[in-house]
PDB file of N, CA and C in Angstrom:
ATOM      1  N   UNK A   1     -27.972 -19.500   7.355  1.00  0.00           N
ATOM      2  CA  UNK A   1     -28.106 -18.545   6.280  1.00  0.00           C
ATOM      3  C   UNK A   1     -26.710 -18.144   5.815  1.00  0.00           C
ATOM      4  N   UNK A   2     -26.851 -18.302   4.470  1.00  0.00           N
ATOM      5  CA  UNK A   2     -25.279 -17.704   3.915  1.00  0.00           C
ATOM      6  C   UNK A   2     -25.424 -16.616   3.508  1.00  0.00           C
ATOM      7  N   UNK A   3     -24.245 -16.014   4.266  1.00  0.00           N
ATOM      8  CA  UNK A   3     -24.129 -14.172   3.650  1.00  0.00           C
ATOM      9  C   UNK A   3     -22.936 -13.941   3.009  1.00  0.00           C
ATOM     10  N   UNK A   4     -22.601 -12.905   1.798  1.00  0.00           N
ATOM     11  CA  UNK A   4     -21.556 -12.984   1.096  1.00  0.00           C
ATOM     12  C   UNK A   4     -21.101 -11.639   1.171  1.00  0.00           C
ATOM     13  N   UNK A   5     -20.270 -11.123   1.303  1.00  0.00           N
ATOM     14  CA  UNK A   5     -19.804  -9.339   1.729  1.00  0.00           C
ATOM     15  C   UNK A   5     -19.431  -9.308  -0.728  1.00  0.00           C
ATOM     16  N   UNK A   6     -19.909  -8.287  -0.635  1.00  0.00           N
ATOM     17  CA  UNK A   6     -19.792  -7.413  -1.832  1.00  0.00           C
ATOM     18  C   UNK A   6     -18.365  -6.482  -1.907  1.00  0.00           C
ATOM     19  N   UNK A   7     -17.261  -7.190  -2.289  1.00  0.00           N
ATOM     20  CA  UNK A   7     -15.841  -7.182  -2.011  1.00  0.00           C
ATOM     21  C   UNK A   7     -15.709  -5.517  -2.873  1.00  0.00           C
ATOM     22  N   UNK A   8     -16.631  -5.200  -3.776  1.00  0.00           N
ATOM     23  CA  UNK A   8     -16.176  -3.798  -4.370  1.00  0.00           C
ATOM     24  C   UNK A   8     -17.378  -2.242  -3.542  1.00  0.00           C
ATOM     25  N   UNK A   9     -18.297  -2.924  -3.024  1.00  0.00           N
ATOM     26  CA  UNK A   9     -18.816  -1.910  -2.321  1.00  0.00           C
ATOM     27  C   UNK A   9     -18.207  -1.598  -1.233  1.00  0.00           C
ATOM     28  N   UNK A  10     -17.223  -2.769  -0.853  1.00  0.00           N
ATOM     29  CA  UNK A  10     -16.911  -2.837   0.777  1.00  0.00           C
ATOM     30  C   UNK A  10     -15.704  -1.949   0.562  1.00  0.00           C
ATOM     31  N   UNK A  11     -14.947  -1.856  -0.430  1.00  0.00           N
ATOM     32  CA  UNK A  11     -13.590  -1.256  -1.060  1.00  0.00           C
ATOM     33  C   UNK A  11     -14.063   0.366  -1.177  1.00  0.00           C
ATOM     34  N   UNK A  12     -15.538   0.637  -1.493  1.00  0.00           N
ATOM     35  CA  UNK A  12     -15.983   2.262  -1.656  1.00  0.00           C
ATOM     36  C   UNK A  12     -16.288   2.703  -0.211  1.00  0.00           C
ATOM     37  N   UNK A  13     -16.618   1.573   0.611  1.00  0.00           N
ATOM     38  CA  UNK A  13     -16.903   2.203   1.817  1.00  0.00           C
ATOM     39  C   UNK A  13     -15.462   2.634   2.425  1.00  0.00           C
ATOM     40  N   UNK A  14     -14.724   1.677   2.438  1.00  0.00           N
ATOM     41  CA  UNK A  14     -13.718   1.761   3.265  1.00  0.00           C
ATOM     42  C   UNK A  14     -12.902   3.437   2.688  1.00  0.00           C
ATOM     43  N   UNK A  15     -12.750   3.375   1.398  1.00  0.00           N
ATOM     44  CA  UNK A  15     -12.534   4.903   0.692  1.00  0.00           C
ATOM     45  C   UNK A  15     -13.557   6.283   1.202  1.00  0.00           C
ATOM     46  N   UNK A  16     -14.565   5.958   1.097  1.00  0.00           N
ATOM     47  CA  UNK A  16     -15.365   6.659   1.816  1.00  0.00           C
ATOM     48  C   UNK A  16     -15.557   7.102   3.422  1.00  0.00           C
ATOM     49  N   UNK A  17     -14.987   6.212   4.475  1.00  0.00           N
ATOM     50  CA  UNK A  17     -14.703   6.417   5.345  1.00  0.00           C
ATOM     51  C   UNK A  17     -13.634   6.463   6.338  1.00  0.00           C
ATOM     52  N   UNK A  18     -12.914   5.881   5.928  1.00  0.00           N
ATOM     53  CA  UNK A  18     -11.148   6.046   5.964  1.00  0.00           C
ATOM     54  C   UNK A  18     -10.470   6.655   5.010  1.00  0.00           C
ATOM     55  N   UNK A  19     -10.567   7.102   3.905  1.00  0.00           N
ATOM     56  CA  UNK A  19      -9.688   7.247   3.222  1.00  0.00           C
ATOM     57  C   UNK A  19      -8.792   6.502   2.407  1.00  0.00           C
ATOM     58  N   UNK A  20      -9.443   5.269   2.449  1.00  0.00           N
ATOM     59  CA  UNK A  20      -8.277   3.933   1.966  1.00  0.00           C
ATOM     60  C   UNK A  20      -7.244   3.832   2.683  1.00  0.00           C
ATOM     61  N   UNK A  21      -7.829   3.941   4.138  1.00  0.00           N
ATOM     62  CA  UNK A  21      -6.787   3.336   4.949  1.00  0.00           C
ATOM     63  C   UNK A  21      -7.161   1.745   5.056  1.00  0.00           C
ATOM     64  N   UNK A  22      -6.403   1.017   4.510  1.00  0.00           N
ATOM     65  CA  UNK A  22      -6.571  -0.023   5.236  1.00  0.00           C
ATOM     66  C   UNK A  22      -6.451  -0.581   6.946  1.00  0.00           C
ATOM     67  N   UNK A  23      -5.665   0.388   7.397  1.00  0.00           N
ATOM     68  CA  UNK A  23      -5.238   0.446   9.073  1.00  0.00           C
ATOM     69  C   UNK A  23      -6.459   0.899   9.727  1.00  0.00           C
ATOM     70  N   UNK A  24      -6.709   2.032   9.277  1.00  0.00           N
ATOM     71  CA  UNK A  24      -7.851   2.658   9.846  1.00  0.00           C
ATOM     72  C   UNK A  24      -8.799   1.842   9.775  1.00  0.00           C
ATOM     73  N   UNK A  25      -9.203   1.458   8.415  1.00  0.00           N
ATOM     74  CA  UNK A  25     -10.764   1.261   8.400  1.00  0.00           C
ATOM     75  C   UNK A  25     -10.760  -0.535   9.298  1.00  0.00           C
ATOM     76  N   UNK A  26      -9.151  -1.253   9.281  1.00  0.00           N
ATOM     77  CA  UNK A  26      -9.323  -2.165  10.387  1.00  0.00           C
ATOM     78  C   UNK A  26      -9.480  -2.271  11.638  1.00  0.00           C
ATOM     79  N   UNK A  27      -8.923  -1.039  12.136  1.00  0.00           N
ATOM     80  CA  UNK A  27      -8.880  -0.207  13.551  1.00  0.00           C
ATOM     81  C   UNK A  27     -11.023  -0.656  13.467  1.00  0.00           C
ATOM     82  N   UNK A  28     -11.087   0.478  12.927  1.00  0.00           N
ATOM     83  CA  UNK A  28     -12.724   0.815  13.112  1.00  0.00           C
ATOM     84  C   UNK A  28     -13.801  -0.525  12.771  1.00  0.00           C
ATOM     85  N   UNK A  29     -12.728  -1.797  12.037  1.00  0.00           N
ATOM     86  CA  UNK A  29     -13.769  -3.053  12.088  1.00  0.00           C
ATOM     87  C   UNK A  29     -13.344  -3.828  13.383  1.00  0.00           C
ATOM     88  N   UNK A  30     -12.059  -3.782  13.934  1.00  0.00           N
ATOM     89  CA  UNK A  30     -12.083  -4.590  14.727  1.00  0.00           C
ATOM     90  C   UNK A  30     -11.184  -6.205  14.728  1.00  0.00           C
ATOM     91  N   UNK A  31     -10.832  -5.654  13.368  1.00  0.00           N
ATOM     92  CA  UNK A  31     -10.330  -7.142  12.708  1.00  0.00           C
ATOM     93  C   UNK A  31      -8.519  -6.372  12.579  1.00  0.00           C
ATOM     94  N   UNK A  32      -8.176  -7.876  12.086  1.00  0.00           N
ATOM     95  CA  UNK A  32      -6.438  -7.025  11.592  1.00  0.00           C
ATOM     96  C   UNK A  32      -6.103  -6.524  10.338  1.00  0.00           C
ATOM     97  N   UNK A  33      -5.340  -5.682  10.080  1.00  0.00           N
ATOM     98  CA  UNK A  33      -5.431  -4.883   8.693  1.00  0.00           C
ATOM     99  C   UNK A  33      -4.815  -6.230   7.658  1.00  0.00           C
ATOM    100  N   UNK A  34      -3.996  -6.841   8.161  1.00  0.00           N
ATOM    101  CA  UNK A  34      -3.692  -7.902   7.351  1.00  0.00           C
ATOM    102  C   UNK A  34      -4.914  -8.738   6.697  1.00  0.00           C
ATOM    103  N   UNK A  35      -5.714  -9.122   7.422  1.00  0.00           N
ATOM    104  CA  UNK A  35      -6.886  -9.847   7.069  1.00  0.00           C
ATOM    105  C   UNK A  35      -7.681  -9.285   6.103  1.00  0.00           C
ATOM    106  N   UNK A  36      -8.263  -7.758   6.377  1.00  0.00           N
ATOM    107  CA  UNK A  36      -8.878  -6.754   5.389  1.00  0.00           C
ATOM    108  C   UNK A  36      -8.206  -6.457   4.115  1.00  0.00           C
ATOM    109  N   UNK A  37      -7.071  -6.492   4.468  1.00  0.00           N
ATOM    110  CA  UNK A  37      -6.089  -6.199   3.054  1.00  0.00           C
ATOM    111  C   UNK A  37      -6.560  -7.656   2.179  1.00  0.00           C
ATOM    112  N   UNK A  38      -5.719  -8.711   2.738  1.00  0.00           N
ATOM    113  CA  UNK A  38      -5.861  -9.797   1.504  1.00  0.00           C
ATOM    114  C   UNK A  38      -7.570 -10.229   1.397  1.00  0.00           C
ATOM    115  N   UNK A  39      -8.639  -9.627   2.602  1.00  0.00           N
ATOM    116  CA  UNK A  39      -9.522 -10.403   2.054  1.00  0.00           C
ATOM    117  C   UNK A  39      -9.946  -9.280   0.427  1.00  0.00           C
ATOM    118  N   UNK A  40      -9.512  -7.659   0.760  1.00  0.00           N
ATOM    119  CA  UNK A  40      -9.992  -7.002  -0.391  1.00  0.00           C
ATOM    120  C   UNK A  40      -9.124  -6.966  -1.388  1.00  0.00           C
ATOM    121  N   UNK A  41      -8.265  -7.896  -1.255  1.00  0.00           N
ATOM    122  CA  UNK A  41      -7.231  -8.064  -2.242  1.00  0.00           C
ATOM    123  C   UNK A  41      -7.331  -9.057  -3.175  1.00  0.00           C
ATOM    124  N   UNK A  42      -8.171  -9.954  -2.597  1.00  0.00           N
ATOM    125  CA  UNK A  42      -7.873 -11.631  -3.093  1.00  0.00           C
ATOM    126  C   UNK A  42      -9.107 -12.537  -3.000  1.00  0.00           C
ATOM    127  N   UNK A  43      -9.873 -11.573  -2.400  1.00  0.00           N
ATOM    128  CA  UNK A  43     -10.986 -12.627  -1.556  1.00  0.00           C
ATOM    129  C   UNK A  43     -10.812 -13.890  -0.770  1.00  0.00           C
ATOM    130  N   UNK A  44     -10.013 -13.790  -0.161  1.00  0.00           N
ATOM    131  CA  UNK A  44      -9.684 -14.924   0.877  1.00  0.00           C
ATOM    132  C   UNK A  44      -9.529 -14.185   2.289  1.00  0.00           C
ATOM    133  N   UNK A  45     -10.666 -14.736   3.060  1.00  0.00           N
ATOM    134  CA  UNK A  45     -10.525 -14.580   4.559  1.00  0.00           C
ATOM    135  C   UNK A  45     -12.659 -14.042   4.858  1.00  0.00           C
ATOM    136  N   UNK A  46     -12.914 -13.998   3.747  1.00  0.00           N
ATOM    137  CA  UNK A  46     -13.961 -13.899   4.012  1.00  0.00           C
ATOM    138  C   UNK A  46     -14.974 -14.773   5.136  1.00  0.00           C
ATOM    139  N   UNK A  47     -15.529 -14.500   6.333  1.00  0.00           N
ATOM    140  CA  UNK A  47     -15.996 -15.361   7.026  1.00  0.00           C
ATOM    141  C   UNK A  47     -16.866 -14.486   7.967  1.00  0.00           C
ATOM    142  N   UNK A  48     -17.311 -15.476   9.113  1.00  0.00           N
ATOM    143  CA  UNK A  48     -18.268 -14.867  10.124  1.00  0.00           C
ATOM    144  C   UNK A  48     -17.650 -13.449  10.706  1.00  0.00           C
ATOM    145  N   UNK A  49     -16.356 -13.392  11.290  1.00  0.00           N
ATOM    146  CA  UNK A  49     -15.596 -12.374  12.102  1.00  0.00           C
ATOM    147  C   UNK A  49     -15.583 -10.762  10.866  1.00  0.00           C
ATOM    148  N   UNK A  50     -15.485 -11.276   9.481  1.00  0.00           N
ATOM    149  CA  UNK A  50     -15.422  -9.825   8.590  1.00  0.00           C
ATOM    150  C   UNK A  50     -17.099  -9.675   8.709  1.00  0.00           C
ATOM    151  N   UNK A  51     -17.881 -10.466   7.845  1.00  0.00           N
ATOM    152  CA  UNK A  51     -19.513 -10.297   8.270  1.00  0.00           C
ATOM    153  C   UNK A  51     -20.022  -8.967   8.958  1.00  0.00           C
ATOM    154  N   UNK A  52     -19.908  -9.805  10.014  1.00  0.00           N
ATOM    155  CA  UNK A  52     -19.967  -9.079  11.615  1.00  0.00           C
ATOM    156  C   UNK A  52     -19.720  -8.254  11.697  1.00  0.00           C
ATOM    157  N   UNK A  53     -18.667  -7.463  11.216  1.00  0.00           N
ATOM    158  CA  UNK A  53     -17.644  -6.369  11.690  1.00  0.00           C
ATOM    159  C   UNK A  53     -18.521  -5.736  10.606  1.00  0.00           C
ATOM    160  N   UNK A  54     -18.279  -5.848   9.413  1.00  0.00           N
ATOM    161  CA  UNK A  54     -19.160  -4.864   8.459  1.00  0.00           C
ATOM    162  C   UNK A  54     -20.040  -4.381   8.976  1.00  0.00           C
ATOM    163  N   UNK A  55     -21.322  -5.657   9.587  1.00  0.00           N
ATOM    164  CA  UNK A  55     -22.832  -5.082   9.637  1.00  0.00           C
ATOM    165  C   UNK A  55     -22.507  -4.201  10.855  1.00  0.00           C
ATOM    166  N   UNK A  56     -21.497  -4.448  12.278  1.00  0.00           N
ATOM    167  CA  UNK A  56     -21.842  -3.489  12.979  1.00  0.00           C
ATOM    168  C   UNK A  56     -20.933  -2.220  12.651  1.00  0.00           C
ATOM    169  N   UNK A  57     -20.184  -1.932  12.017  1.00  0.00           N
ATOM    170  CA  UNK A  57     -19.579  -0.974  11.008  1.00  0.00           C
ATOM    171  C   UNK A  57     -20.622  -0.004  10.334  1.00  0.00           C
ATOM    172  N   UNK A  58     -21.716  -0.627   9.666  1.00  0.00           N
ATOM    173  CA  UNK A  58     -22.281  -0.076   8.886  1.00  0.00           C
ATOM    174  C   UNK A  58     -23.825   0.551   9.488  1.00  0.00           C
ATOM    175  N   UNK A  59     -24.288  -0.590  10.577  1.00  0.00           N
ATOM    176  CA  UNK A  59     -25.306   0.045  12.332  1.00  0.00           C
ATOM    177  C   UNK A  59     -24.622   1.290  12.754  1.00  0.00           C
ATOM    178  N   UNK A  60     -23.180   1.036  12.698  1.00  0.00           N
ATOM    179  CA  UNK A  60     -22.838   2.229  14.329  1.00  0.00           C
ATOM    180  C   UNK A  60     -23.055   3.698  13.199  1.00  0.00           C
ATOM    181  N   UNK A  61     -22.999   3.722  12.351  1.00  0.00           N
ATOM    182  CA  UNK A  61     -22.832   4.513  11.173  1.00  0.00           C
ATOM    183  C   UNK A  61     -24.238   5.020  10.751  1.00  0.00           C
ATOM    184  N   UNK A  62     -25.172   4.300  10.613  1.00  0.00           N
ATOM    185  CA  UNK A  62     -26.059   4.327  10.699  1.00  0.00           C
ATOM    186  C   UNK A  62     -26.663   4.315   8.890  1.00  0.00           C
ATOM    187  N   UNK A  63     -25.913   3.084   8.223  1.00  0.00           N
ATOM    188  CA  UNK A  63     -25.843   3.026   6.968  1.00  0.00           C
ATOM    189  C   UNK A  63     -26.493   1.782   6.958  1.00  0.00           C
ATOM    190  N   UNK A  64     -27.132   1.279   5.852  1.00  0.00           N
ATOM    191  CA  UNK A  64     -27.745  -0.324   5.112  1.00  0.00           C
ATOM    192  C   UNK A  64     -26.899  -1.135   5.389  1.00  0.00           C
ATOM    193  N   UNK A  65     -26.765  -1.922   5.632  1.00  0.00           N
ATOM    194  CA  UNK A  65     -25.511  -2.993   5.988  1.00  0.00           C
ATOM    195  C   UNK A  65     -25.872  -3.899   4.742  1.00  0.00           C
ATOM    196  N   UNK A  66     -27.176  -4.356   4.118  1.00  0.00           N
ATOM    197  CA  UNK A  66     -27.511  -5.027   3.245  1.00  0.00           C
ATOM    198  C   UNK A  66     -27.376  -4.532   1.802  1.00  0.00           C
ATOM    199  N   UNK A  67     -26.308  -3.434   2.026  1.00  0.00           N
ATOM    200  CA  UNK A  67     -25.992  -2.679   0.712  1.00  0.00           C
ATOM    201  C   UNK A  67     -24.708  -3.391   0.287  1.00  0.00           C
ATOM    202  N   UNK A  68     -24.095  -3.416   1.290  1.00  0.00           N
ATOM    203  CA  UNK A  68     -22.660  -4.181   1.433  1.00  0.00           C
ATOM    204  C   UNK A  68     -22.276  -5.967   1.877  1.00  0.00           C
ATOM    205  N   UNK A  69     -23.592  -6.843   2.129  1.00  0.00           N
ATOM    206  CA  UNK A  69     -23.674  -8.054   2.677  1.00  0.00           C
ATOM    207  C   UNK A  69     -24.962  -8.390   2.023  1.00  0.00           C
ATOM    208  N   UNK A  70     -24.821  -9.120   1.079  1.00  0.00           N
ATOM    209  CA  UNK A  70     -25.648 -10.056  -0.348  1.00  0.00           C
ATOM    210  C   UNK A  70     -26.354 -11.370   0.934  1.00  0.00           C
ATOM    211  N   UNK A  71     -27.149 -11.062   1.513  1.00  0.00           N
ATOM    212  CA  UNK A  71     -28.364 -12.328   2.663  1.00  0.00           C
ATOM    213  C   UNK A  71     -28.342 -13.420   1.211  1.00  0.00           C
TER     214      UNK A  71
END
């Protein structure tokens, strides 16, 4: 199954819950801020490891994950 992360909802969350930290809101995915930066920068780096991190980002939170990840 291909899943596609929604690169401008994922940009309101991260504002919404960090503050537009990019550090932070990588801290809290799990991933490196470098990666989060250019993937919301550029769309490159998108893959299984960001996915992942969103949906359980958006579980531990207790938010839609399918608001932010296009199944």
């Amino acid at each position: 199954m291909l899943m596609k992360v929604n690169r401008m909802k994922v940009v309101l969350l991260m504002l919404e819950h960090c503050n537009g930290n990019y550090n932070q809101f990588a801290r809290e995915l799990g991933i490196n801020p470098s990666h989060i930066y250019r993937y919301l920068n550029s769309g490159i780096g998108e893959g299984r490891k960001l996915v992942g991190a969103i949906i359980k980002f958006c579980k531990d939170r207790g938010i839609d994950y399918e608001e932010y990840i296009e199944l």
